[in-house]
PDB file of N, CA and C in Angstrom:
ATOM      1  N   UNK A   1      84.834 150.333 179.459  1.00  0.00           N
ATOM      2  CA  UNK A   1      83.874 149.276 179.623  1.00  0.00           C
ATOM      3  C   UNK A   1      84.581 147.962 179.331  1.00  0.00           C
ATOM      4  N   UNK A   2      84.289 147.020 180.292  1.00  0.00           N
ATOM      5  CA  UNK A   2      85.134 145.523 179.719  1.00  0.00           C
ATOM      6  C   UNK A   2      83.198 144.531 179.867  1.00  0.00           C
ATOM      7  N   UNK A   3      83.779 143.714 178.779  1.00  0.00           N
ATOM      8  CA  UNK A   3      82.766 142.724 178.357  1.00  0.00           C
ATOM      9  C   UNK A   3      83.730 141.242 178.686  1.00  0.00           C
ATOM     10  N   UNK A   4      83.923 140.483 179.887  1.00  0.00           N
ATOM     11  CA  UNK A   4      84.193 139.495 180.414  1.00  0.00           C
ATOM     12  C   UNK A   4      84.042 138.377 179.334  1.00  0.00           C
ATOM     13  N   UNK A   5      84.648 137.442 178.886  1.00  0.00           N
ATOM     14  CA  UNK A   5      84.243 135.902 179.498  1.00  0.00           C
ATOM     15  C   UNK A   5      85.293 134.674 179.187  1.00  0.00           C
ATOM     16  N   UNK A   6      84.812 133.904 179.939  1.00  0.00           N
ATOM     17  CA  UNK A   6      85.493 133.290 180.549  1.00  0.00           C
ATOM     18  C   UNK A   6      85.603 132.063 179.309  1.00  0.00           C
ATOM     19  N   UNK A   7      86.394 130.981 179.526  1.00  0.00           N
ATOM     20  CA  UNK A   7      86.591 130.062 177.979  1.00  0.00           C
ATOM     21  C   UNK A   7      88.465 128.957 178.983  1.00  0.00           C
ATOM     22  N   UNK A   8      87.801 128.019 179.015  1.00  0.00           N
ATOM     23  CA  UNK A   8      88.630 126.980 179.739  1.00  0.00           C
ATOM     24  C   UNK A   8      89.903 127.255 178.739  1.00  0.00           C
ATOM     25  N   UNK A   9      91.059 127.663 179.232  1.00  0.00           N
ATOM     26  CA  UNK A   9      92.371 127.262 178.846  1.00  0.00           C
ATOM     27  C   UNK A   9      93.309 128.513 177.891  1.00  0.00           C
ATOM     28  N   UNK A  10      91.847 129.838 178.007  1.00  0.00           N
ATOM     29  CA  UNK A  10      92.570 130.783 177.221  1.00  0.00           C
ATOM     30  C   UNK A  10      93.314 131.886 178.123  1.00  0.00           C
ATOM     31  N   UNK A  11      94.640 132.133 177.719  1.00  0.00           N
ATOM     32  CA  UNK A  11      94.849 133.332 178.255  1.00  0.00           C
ATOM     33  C   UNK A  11      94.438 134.621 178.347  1.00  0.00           C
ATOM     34  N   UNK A  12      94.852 135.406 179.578  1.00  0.00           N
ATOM     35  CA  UNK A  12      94.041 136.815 179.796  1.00  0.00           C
ATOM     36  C   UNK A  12      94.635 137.311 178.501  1.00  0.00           C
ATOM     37  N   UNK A  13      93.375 138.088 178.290  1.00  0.00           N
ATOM     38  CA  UNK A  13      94.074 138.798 177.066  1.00  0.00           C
ATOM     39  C   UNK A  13      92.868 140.255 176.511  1.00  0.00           C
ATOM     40  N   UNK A  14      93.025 141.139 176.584  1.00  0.00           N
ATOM     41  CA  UNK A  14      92.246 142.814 176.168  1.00  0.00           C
ATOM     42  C   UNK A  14      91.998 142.972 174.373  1.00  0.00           C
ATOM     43  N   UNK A  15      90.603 142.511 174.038  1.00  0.00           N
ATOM     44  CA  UNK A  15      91.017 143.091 172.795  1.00  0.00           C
ATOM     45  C   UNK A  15      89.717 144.291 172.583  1.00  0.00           C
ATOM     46  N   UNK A  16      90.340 145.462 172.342  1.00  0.00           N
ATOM     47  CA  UNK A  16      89.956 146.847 171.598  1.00  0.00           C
ATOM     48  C   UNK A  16      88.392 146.789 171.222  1.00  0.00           C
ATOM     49  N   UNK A  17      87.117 146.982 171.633  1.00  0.00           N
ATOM     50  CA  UNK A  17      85.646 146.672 170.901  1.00  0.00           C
ATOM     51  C   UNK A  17      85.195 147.971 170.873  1.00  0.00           C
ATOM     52  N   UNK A  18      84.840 148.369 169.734  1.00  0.00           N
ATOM     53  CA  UNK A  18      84.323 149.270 169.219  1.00  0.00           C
ATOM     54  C   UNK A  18      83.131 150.308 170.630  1.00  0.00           C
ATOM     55  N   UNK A  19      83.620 151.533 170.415  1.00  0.00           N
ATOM     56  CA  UNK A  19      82.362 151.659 171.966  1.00  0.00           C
ATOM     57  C   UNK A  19      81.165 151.984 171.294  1.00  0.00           C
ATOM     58  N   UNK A  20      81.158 152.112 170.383  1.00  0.00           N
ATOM     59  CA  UNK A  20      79.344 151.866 169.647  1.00  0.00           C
ATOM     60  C   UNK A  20      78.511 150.886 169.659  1.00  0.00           C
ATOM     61  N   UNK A  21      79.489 149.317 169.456  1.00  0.00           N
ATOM     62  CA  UNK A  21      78.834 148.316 169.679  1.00  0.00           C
ATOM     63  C   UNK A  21      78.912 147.965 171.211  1.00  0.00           C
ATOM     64  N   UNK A  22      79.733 148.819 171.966  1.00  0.00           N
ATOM     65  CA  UNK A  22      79.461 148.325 173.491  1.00  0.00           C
ATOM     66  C   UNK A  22      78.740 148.933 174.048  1.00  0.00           C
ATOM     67  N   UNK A  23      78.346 150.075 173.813  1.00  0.00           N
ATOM     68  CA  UNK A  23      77.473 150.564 174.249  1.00  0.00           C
ATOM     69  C   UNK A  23      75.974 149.832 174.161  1.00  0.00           C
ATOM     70  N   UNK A  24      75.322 149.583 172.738  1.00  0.00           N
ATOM     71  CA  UNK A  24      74.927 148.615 172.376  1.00  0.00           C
ATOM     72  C   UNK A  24      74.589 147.450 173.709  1.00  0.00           C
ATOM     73  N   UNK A  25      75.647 146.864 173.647  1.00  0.00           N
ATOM     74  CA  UNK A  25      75.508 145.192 174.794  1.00  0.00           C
ATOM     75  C   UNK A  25      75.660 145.727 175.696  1.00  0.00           C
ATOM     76  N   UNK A  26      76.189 146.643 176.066  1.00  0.00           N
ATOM     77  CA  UNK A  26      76.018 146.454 178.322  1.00  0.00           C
ATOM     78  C   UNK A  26      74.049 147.213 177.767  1.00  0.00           C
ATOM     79  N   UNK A  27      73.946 148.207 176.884  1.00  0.00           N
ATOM     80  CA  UNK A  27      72.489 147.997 176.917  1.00  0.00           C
ATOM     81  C   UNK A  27      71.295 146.928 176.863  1.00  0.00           C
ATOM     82  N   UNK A  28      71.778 145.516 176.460  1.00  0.00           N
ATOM     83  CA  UNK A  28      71.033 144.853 176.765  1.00  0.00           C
ATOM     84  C   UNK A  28      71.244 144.049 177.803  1.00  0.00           C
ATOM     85  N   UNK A  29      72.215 144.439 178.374  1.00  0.00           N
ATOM     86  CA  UNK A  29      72.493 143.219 179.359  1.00  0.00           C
ATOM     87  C   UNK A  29      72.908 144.114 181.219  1.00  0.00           C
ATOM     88  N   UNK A  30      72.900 145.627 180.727  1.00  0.00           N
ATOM     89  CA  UNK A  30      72.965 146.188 181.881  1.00  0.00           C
ATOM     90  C   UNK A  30      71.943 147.456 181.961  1.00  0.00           C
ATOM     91  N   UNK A  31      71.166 147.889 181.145  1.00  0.00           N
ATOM     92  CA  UNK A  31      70.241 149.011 181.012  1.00  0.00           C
ATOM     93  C   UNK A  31      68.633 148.648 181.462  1.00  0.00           C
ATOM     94  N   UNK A  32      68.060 149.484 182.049  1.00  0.00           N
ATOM     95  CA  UNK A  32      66.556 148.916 182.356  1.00  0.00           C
ATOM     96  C   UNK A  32      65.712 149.623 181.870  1.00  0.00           C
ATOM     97  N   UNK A  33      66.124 150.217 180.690  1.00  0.00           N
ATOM     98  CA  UNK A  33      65.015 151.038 180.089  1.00  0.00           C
ATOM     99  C   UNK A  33      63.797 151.272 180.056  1.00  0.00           C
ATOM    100  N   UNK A  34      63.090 150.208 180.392  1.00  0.00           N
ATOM    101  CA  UNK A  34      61.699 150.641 180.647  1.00  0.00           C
ATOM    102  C   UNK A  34      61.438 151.438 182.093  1.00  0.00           C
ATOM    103  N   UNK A  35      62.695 150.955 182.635  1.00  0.00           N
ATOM    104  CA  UNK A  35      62.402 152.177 183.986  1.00  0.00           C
ATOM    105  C   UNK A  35      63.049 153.127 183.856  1.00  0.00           C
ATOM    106  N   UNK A  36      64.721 153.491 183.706  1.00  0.00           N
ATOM    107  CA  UNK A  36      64.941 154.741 184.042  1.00  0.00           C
ATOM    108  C   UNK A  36      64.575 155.331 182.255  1.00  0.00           C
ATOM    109  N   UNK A  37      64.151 155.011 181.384  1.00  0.00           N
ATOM    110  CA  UNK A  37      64.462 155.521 179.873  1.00  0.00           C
ATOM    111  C   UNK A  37      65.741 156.174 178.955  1.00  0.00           C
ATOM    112  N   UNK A  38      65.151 157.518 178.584  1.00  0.00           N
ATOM    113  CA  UNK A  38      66.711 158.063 178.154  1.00  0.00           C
ATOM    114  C   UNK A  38      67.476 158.469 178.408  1.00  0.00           C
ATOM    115  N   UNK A  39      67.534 158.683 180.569  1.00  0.00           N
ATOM    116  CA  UNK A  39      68.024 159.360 181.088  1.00  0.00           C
ATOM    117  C   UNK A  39      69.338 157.943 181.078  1.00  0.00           C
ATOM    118  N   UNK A  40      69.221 156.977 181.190  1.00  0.00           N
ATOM    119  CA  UNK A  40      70.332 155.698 181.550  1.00  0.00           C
ATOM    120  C   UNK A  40      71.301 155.945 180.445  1.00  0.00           C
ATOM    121  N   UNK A  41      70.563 155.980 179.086  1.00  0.00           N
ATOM    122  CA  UNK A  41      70.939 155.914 177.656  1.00  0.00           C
ATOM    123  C   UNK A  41      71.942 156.890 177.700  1.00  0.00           C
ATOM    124  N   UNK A  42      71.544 158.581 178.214  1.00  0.00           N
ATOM    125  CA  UNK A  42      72.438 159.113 178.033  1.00  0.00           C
ATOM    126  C   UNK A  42      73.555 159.114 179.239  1.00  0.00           C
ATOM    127  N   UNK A  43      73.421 158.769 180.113  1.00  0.00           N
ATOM    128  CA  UNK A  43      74.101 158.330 181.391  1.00  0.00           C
ATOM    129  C   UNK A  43      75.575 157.225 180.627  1.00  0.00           C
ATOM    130  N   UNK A  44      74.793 156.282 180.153  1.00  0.00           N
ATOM    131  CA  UNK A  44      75.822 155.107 179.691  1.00  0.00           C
ATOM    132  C   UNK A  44      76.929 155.709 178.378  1.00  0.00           C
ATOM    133  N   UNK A  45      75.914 156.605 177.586  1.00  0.00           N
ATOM    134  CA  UNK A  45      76.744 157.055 176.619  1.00  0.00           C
ATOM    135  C   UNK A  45      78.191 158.368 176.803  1.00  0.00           C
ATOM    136  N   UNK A  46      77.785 159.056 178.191  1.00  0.00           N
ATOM    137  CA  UNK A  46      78.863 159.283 178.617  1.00  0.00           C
ATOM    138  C   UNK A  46      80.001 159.144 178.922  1.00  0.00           C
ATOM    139  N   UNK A  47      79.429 157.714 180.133  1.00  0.00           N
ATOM    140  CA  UNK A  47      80.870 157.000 180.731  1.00  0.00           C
ATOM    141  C   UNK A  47      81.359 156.565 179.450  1.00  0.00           C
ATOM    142  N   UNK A  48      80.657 155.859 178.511  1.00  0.00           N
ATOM    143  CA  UNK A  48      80.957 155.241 176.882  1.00  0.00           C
ATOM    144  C   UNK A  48      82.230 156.306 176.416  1.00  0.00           C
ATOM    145  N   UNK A  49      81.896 157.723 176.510  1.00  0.00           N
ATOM    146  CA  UNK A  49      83.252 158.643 175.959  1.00  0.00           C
ATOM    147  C   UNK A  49      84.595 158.797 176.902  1.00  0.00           C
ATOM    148  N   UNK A  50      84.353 158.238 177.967  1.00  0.00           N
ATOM    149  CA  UNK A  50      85.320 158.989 178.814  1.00  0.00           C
ATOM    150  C   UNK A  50      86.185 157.158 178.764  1.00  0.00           C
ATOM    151  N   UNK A  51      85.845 156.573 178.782  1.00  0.00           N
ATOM    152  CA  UNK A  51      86.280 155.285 179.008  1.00  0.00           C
ATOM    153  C   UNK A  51      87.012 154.441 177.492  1.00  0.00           C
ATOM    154  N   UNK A  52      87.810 153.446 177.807  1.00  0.00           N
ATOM    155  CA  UNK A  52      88.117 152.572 176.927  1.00  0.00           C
ATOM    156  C   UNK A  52      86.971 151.390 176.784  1.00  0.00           C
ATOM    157  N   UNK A  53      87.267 150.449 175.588  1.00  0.00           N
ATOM    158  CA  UNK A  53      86.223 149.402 175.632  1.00  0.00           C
ATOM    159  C   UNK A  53      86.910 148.390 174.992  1.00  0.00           C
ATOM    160  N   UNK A  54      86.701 147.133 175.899  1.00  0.00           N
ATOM    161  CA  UNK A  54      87.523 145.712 175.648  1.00  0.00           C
ATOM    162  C   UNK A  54      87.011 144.604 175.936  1.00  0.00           C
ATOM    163  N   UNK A  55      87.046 143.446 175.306  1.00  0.00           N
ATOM    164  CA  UNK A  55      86.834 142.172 175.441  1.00  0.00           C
ATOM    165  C   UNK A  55      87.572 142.091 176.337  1.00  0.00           C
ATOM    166  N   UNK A  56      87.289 141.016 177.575  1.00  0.00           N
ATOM    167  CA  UNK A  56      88.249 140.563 178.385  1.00  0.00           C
ATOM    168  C   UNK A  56      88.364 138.921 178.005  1.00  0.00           C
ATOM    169  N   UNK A  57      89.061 137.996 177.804  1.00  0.00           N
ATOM    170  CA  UNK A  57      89.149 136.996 177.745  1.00  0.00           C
ATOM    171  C   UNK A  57      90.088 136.147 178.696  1.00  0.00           C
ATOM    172  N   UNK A  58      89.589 135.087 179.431  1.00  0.00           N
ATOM    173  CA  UNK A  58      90.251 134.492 180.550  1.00  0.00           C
ATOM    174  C   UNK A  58      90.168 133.071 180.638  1.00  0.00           C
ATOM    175  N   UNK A  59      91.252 132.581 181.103  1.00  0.00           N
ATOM    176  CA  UNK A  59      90.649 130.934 181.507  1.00  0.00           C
ATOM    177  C   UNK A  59      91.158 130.158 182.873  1.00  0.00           C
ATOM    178  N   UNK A  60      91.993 131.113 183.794  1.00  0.00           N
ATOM    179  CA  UNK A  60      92.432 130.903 184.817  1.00  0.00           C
ATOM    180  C   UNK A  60      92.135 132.556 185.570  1.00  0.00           C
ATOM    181  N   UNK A  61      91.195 132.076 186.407  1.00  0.00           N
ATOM    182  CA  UNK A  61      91.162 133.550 187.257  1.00  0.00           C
ATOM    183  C   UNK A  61      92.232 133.978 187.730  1.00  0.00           C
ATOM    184  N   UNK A  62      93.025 132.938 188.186  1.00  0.00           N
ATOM    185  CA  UNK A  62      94.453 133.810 188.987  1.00  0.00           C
ATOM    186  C   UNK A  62      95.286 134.507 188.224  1.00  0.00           C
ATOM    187  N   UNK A  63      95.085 134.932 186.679  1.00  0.00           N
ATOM    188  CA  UNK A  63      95.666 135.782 185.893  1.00  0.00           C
ATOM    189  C   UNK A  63      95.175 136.893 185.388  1.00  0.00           C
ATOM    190  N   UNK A  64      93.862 137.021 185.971  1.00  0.00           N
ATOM    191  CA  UNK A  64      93.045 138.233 185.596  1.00  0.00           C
ATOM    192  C   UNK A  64      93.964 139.180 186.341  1.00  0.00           C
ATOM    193  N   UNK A  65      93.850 139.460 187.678  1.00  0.00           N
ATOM    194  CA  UNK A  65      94.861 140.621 188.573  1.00  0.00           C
ATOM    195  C   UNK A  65      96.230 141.466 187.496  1.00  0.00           C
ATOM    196  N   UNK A  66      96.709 140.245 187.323  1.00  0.00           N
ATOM    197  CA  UNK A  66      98.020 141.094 186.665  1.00  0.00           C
ATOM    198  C   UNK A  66      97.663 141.310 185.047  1.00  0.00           C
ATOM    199  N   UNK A  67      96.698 141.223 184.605  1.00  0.00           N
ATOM    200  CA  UNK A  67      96.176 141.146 183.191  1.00  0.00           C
ATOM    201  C   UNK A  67      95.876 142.334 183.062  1.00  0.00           C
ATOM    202  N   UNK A  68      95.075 143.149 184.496  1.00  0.00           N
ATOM    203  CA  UNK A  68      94.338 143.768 184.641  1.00  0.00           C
ATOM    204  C   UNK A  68      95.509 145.567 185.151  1.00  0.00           C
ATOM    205  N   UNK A  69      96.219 144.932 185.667  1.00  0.00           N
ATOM    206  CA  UNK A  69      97.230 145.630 186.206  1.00  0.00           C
ATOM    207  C   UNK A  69      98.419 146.027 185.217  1.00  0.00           C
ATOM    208  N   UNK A  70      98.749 145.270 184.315  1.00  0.00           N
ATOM    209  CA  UNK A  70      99.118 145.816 182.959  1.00  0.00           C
ATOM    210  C   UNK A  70      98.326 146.828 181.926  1.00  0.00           C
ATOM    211  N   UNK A  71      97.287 146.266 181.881  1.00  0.00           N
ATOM    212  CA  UNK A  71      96.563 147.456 181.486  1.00  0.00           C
ATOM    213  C   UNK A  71      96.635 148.746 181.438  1.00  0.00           C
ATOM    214  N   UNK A  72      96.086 148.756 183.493  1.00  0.00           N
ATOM    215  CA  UNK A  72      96.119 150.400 183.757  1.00  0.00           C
ATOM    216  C   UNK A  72      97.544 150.963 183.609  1.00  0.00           C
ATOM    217  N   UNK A  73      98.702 149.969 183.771  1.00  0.00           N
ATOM    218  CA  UNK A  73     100.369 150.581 183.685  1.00  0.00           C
ATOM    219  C   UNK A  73     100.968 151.210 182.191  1.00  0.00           C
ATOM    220  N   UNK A  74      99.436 150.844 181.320  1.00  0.00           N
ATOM    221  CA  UNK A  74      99.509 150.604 180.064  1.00  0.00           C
ATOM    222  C   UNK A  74      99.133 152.293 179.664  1.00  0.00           C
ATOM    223  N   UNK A  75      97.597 152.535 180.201  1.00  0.00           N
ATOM    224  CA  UNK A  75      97.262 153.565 179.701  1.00  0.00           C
ATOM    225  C   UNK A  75      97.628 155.143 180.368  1.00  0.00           C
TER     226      UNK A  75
END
């Protein structure tokens, strides 16, 4: 899971967020619980195990690509 944002003048940069508390925020900011309920919850908490979880921090889009591309060369 990556949690984006953007901030004039900072470099790309991945830092490590707990997947308890990310799970957490893409739930409030990507879950519709009142419609699908606990079926999303446990849906999200899956991908949540199989996946890494990171702040993304950026301030020139044209450095996200290779920010992003180190990464995966990473894991």
């Amino acid at each position: 899971m990556m949690f984006p944002r953007w901030r004039a003048g900072d470099a790309a940069r991945f830092t490590p967020f707990f997947k308890a508390a990310g799970l957490i925020e893409i739930g409030h900011h990507a879950m519709n619980y009142s419609l699908h309920g606990a079926q999303s919850f446990a849906l999200l908490s899956g991908i949540r195990e199989k996946s890494g979880c990171y702040r993304f921090a950026y301030g020139d889009l044209n450095e996200t690509a290779s920010a992003f591309d180190a990464l995966a060369a990473a894991a």
